[in-house]
Protein backbone atom coordinates (compact mmCIF):
# COMPACT_ATOMS: atom_id res chain seq x y z
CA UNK A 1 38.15 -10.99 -69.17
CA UNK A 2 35.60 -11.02 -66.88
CA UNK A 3 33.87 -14.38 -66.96
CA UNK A 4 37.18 -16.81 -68.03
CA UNK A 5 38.62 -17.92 -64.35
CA UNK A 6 35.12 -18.68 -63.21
CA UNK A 7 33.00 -20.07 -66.14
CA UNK A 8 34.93 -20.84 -68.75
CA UNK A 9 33.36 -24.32 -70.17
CA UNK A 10 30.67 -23.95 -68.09
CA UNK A 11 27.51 -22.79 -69.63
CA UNK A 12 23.59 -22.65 -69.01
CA UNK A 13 20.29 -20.72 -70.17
CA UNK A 14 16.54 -19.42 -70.93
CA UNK A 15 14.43 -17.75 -73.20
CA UNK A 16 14.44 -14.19 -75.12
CA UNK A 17 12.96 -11.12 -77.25
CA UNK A 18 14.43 -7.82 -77.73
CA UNK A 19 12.30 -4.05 -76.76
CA UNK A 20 12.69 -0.78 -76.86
CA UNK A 21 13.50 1.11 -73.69
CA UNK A 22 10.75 1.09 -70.64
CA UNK A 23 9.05 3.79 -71.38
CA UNK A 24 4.93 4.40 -70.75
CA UNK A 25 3.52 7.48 -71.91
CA UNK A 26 5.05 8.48 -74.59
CA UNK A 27 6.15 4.97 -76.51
CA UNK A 28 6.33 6.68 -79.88
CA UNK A 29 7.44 10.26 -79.47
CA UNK A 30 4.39 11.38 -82.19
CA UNK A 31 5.98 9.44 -85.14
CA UNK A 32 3.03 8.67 -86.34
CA UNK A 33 1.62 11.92 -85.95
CA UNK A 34 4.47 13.43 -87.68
CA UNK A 35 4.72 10.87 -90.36
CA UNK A 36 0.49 11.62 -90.68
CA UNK A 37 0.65 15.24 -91.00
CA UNK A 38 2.99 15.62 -93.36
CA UNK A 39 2.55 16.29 -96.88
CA UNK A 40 1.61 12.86 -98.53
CA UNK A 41 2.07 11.02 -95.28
CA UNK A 42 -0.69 8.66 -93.76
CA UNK A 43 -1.03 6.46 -90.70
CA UNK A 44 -3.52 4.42 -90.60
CA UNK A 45 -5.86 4.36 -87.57
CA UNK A 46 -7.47 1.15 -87.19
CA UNK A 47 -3.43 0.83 -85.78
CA UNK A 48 -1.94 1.53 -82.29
CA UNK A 49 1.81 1.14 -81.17
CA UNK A 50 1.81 0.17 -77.92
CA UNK A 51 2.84 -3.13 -75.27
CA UNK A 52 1.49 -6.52 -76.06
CA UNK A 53 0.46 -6.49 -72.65
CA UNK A 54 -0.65 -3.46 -71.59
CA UNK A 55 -0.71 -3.72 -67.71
CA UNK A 56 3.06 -5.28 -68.28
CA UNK A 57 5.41 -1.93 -69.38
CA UNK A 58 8.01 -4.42 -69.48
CA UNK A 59 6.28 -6.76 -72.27
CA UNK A 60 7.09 -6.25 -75.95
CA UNK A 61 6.10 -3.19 -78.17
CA UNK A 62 4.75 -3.09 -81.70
CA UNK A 63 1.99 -2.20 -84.10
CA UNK A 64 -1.55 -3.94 -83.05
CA UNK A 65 -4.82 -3.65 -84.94
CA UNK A 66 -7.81 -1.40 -82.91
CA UNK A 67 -9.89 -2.97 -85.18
CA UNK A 68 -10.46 -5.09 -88.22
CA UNK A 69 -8.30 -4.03 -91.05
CA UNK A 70 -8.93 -5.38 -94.82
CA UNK A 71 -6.36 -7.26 -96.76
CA UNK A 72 -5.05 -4.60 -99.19
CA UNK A 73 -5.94 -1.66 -96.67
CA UNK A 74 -3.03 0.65 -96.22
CA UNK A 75 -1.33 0.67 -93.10
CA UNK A 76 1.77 3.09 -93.48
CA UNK A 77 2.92 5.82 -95.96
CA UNK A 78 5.81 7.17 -95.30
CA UNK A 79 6.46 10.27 -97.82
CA UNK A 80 9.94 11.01 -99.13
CA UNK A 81 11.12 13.83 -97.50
CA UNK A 82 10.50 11.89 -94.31
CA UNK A 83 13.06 9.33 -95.22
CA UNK A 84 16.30 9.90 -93.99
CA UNK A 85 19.76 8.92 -95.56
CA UNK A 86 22.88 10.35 -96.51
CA UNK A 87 25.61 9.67 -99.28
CA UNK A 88 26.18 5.77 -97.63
CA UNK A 89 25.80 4.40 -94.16
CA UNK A 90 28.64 7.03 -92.24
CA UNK A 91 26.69 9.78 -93.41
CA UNK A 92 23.59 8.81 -92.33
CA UNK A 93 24.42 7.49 -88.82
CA UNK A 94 26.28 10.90 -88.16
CA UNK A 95 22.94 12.63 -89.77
CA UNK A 96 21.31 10.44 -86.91
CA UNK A 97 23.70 11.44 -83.94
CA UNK A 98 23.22 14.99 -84.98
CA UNK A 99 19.87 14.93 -85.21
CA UNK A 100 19.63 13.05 -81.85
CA UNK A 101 22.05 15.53 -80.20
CA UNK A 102 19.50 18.85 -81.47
CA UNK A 103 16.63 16.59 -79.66
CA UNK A 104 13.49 19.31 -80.21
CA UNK A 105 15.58 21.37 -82.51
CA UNK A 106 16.13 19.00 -84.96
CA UNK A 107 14.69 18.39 -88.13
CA UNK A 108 12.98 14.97 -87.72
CA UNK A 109 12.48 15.50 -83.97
CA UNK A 110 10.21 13.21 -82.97
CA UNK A 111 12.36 10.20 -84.58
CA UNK A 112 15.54 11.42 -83.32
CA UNK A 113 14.29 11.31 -79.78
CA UNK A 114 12.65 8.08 -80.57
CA UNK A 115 16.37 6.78 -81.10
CA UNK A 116 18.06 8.74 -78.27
CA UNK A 117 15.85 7.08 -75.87
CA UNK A 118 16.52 3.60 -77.18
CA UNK A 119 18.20 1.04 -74.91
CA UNK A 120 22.10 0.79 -75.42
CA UNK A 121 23.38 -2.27 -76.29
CA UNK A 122 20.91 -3.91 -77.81
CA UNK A 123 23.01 -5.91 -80.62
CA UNK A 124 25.82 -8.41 -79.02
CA UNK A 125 28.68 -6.10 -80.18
CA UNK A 126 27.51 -3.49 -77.77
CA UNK A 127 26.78 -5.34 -75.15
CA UNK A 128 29.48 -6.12 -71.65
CA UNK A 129 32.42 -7.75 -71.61
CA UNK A 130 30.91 -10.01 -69.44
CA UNK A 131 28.22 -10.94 -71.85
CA UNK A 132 30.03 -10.86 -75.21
CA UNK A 133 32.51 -13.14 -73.49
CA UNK A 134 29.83 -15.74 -72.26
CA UNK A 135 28.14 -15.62 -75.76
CA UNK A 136 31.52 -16.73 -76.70
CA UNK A 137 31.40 -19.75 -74.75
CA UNK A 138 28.09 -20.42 -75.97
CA UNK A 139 28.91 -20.62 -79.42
CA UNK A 140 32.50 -21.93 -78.68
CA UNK A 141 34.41 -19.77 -80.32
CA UNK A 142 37.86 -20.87 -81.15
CA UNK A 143 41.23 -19.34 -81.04
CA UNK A 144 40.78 -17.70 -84.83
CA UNK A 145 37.53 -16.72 -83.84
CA UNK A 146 35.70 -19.20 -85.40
CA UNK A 147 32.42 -20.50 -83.58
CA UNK A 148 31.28 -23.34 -83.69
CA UNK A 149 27.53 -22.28 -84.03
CA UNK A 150 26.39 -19.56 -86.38
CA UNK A 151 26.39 -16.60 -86.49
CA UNK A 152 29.84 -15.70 -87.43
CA UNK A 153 30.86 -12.27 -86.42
CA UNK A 154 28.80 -12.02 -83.77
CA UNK A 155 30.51 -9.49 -81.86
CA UNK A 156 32.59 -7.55 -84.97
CA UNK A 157 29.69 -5.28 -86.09
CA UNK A 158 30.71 -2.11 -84.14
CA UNK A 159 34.42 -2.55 -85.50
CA UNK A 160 32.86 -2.86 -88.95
CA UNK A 161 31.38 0.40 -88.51
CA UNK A 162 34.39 1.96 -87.10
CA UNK A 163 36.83 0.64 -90.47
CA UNK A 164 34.40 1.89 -92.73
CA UNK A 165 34.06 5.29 -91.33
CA UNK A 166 37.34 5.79 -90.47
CA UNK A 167 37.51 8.47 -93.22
CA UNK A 168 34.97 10.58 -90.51
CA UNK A 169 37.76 11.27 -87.65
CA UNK A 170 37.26 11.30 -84.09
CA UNK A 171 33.91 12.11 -84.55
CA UNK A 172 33.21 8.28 -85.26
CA UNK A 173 34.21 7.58 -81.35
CA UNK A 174 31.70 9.74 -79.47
CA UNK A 175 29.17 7.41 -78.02
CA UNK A 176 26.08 8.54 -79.45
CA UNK A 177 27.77 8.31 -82.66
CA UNK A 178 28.09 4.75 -82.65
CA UNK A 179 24.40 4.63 -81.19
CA UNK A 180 23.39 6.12 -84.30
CA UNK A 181 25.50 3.45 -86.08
CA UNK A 182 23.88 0.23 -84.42
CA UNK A 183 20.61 1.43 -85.02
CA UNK A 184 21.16 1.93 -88.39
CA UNK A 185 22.41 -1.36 -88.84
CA UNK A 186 19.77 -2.27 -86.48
CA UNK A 187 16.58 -0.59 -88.07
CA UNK A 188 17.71 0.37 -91.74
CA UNK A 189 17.15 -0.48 -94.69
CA UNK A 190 20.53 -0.85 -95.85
CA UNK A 191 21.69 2.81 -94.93
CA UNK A 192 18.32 4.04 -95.23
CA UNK A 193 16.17 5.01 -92.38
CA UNK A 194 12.53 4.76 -92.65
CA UNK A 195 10.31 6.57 -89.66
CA UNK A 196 7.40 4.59 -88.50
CA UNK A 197 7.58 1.10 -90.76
CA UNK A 198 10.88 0.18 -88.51
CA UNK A 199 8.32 -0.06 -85.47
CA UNK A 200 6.86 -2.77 -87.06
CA UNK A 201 7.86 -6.29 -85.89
CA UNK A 202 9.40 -8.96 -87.60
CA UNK A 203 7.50 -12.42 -87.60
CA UNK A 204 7.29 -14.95 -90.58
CA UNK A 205 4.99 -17.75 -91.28
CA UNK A 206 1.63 -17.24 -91.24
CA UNK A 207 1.96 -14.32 -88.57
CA UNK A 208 3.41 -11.74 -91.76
CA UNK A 209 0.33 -10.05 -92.61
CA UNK A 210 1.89 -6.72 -94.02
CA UNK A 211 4.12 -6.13 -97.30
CA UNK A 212 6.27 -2.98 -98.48
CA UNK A 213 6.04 -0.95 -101.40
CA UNK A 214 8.69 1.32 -102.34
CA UNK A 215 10.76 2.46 -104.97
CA UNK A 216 12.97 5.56 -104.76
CA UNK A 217 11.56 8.80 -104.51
CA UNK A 218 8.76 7.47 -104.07
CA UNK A 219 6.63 7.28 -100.64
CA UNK A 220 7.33 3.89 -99.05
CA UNK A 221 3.94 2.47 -98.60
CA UNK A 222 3.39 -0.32 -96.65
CA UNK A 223 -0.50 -2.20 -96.72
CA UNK A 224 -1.42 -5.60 -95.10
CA UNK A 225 -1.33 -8.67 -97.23
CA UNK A 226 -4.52 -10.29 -95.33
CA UNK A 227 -7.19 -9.41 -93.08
CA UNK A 228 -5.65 -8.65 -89.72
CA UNK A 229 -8.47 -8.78 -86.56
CA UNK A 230 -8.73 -6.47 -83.75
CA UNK A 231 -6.11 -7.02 -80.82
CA UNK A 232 -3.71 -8.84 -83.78
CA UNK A 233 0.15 -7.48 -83.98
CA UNK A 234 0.84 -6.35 -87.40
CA UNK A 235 3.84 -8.01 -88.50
CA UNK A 236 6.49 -7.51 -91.09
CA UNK A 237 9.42 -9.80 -92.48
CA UNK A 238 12.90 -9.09 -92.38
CA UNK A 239 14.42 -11.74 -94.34
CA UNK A 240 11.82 -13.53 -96.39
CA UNK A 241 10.20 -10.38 -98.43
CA UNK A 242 10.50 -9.31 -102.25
CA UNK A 243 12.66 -6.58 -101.03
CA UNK A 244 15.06 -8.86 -99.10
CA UNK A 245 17.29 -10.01 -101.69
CA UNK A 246 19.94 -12.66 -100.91
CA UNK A 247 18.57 -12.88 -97.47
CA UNK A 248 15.40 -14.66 -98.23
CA UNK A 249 17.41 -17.55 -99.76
CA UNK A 250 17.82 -20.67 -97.86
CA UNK A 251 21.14 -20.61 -96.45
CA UNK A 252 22.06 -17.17 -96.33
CA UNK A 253 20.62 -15.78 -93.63
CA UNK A 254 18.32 -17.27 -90.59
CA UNK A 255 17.32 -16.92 -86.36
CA UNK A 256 21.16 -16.84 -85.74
CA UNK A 257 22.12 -14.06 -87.27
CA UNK A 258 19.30 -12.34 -85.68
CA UNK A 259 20.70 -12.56 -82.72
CA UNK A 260 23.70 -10.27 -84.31
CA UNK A 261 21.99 -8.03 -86.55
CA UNK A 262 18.78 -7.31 -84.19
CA UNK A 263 19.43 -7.88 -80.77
CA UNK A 264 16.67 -10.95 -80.33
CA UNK A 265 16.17 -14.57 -81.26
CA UNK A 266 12.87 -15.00 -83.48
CA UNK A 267 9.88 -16.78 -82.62
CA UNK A 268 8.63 -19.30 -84.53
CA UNK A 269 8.66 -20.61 -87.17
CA UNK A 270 12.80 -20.03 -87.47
CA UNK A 271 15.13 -20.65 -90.49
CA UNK A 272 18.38 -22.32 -89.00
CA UNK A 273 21.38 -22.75 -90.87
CA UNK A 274 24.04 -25.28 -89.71
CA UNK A 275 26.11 -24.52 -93.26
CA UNK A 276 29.43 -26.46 -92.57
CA UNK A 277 27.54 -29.64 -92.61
CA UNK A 278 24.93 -28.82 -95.45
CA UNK A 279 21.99 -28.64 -92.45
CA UNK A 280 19.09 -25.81 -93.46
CA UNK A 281 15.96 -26.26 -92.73
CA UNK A 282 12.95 -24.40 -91.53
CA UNK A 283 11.08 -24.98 -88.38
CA UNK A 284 7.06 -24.87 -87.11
CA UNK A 285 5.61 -25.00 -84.55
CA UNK A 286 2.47 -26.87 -85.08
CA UNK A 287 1.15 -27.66 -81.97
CA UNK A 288 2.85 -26.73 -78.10
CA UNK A 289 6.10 -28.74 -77.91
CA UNK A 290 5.02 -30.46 -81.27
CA UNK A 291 7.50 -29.26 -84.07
CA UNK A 292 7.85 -29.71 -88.16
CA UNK A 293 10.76 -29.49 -89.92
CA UNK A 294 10.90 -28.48 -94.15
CA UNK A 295 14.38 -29.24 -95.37
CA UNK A 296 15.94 -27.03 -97.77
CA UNK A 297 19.49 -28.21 -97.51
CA UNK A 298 19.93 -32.10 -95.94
CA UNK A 299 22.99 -33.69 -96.21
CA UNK A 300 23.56 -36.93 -98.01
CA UNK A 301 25.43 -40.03 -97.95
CA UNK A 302 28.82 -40.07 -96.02
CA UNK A 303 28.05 -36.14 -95.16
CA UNK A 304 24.79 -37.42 -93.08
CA UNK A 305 27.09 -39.28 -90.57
CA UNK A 306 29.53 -36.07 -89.67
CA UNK A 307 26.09 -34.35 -89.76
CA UNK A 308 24.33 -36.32 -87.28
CA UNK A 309 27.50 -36.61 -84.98
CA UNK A 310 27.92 -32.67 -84.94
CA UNK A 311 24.59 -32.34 -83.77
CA UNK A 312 25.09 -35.02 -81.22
CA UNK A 313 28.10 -33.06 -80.29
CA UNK A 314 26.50 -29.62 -79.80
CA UNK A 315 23.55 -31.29 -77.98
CA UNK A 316 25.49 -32.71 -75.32
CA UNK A 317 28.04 -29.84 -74.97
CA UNK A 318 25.41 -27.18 -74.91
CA UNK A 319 23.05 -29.25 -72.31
CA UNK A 320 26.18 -29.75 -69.98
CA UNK A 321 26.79 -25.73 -69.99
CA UNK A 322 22.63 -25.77 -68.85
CA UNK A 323 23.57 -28.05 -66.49
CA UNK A 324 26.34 -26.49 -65.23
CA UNK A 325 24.47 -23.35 -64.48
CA UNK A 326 21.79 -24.73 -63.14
CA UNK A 327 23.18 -26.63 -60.50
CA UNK A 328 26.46 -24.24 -59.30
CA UNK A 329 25.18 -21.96 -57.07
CA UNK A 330 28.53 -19.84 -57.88
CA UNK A 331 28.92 -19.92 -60.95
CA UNK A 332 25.13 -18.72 -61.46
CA UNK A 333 25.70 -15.60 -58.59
CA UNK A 334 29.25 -14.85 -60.65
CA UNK A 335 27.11 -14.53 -63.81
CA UNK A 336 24.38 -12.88 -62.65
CA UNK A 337 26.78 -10.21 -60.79
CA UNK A 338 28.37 -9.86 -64.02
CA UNK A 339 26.13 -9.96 -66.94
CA UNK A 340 23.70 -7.31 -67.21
CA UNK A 341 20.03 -9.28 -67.49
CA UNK A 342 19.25 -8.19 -71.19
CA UNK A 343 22.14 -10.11 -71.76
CA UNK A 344 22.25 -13.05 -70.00
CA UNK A 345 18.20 -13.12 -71.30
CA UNK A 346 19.18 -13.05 -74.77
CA UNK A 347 21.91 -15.94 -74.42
CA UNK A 348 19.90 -18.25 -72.55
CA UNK A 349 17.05 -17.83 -75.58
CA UNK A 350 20.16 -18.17 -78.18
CA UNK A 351 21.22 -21.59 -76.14
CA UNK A 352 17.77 -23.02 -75.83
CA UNK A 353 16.34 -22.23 -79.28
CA UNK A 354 20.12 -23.95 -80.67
CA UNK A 355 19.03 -26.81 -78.52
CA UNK A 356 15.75 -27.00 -79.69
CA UNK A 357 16.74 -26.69 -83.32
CA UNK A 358 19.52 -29.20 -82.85
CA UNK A 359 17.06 -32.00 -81.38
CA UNK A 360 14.56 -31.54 -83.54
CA UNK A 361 16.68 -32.25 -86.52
CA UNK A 362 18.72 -34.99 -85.13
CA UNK A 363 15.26 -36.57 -84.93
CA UNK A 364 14.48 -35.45 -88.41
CA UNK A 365 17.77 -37.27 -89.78
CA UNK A 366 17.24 -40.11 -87.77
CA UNK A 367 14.19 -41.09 -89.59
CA UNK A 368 12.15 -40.00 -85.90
CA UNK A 369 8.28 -39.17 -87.08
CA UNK A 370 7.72 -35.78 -85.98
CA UNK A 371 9.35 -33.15 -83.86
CA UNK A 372 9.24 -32.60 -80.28
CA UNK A 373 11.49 -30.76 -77.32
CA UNK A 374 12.89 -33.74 -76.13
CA UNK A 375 15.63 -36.74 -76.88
């Protein structure tokens, strides 16, 4: 346990997003070439996957517009016989670490050395010791591994993977095995893995301008749901499309456990759910540091005071840990030492955006008019 005898209680943080590896020239490995010039396959375009700043390789990489697309235009088809998938989710991350080990030789090339080249430990259950152990602190985990901030099984999706496939043998423990695995769970659909429409980045509110189509056996087509201009990112939802099921339901699913399942915390707007004390709610920004809150889950009567006195609780406990960083000078060169920066990135956005969340709805249930990022 890396971080215990020197942090433990202590906690602080920033701001995050996940990317793929640094990589310039070739950012896509000619997926959408591939994808293109295959039989019933089309790319369109008026697209280009590349960094949202271009003269930063280290900034963000998705899907932008060259030029003005049309609400309705198609943006993606992606025939069958590109999509990959095997009898349930074992088979088709070891189709993936095979096809990632043949590099060139394989049959769906180009994506399999898209994935090879991906950065490890991009979801919390891959990540250090060091880190998974501070994350713990973050979301105070107890002694049954309970936290006490969502998500819950934050750091149990690798072991997951390993139960359910332990059918598969050693096999299951060679590393790029369980690479495979995490970007399944990562980028598939269920068990199914989709070239080109899982470079697409998730964003919801007004920012979604692109839908799916799909139904099996049938090309998954995916074609934007509003005009999108030149320079725009074209942006898909993870957890609030027709396709999403239980996850678009309020309560179910929100930026918290995309922190587990995807490696980043979402920009606004952001779905939080504080379930233990009825608290789900959405949240907008609607102006810088001006923030609106719409309430799908508020709790009532004698359940508002526990309510408001968890979130005063969390408040104060996670500020002290950013306090506590911020002003021990070893406790920030023991955490840096030990927490690769990804990491330590991804739980100082986790922290902050918790805070922000936290504030904003203490506010909210306090009668306050309006949201902002301070008490």
């Amino acid at each position: 346990m890396f971080l215990i005898g020197v942090v433990i209680g202590l906690l602080g943080t920033q701001s995050c997003l996940a990317s793929t590896k640094d990589n310039a020239g070739t950012l896509d490995y000619g997926i959408f070439e591939w994808i293109h010039s295959s039989e019933g396959g089309y790319y369109n375009p008026k697209q280009e996957f590349r960094h949202q700043d271009p003269d930063d390789l280290t900034s963000l990489v998705g899907v932008f517009a060259k030029e003005r697309i049309e609400e309705g235009e198609r943006l993606c088809e992606v025939p069958w016989n590109r999509i990959l998938f095997d009898q349930d989710e074992c088979g088709t991350a070891t189709m993936l670490a095979q096809g990632m080990r043949e590099g060139e030789k394989s049959d769906f090339a180009p994506y399999a050395m898209y994935l090879n080249a991906q950065r490890r430990g991009q979801l919390p259950t891959a990540w250090s010791e060091a880190g998974k152990e501070l994350l713990e602190v973050v979301q105070d985990v107890d002694s049954n591994g309970i936290p006490s901030i969502p998500p819950e099984n934050t750091l149990g999706i690798a072991d997951e993977w390993y139960n359910d496939c332990a059918e598969w043998g050693s096999y299951i423990y060679d590393e790029l095995w369980i690479h495979a695995a995490l970007l399944a769970h990562q980028r598939g659909d269920d068990y199914i893995m989709i070239p080109a429409y899982d470079m697409y980045n998730h964003r919801n509110g007004n920012w979604t301008n692109a839908k799916t189509n799909w139904q099996t056996y049938e090309p998954h087509v995916t074609t934007a749901t509003r005009t999108i201009e030149a320079g725009e990112q074209v942006y898909i939802s993870y957890d609030k499309c027709p396709e999403c099921g239980g996850r678009a339901k309020p309560g179910y699913y929100g930026t918290a456990q995309f922190l587990r399942d995807y490696g980043f915390v979402e920009v606004m707007p952001q779905r939080w759910n504080f379930w233990k004390r009825k608290i789900v709610f959405d949240m907008y920004e609607k102006e810088p540091g001006k923030y609106e809150l719409e309430w799908h889950f508020k709790p009532k009567d004698k359940k508002m005071d526990a309510a408001k006195a968890m979130l005063r609780e969390e408040i104060s406990r996670l500020t002290n840990w950013k306090e506590s960083m911020s002003n021990d000078e070893n406790i920030q060169n023991a955490v840096n030492n030990l927490v690769p920066p990804q990491e330590l990135y991804a739980i100082n956005a986790f922290c902050d955006a918790n805070l922000l969340a936290m504030i904003n709805a203490l506010q909210s249930l306090e009668g306050g008019e309006g949201g902002n990022d301070e008490l």
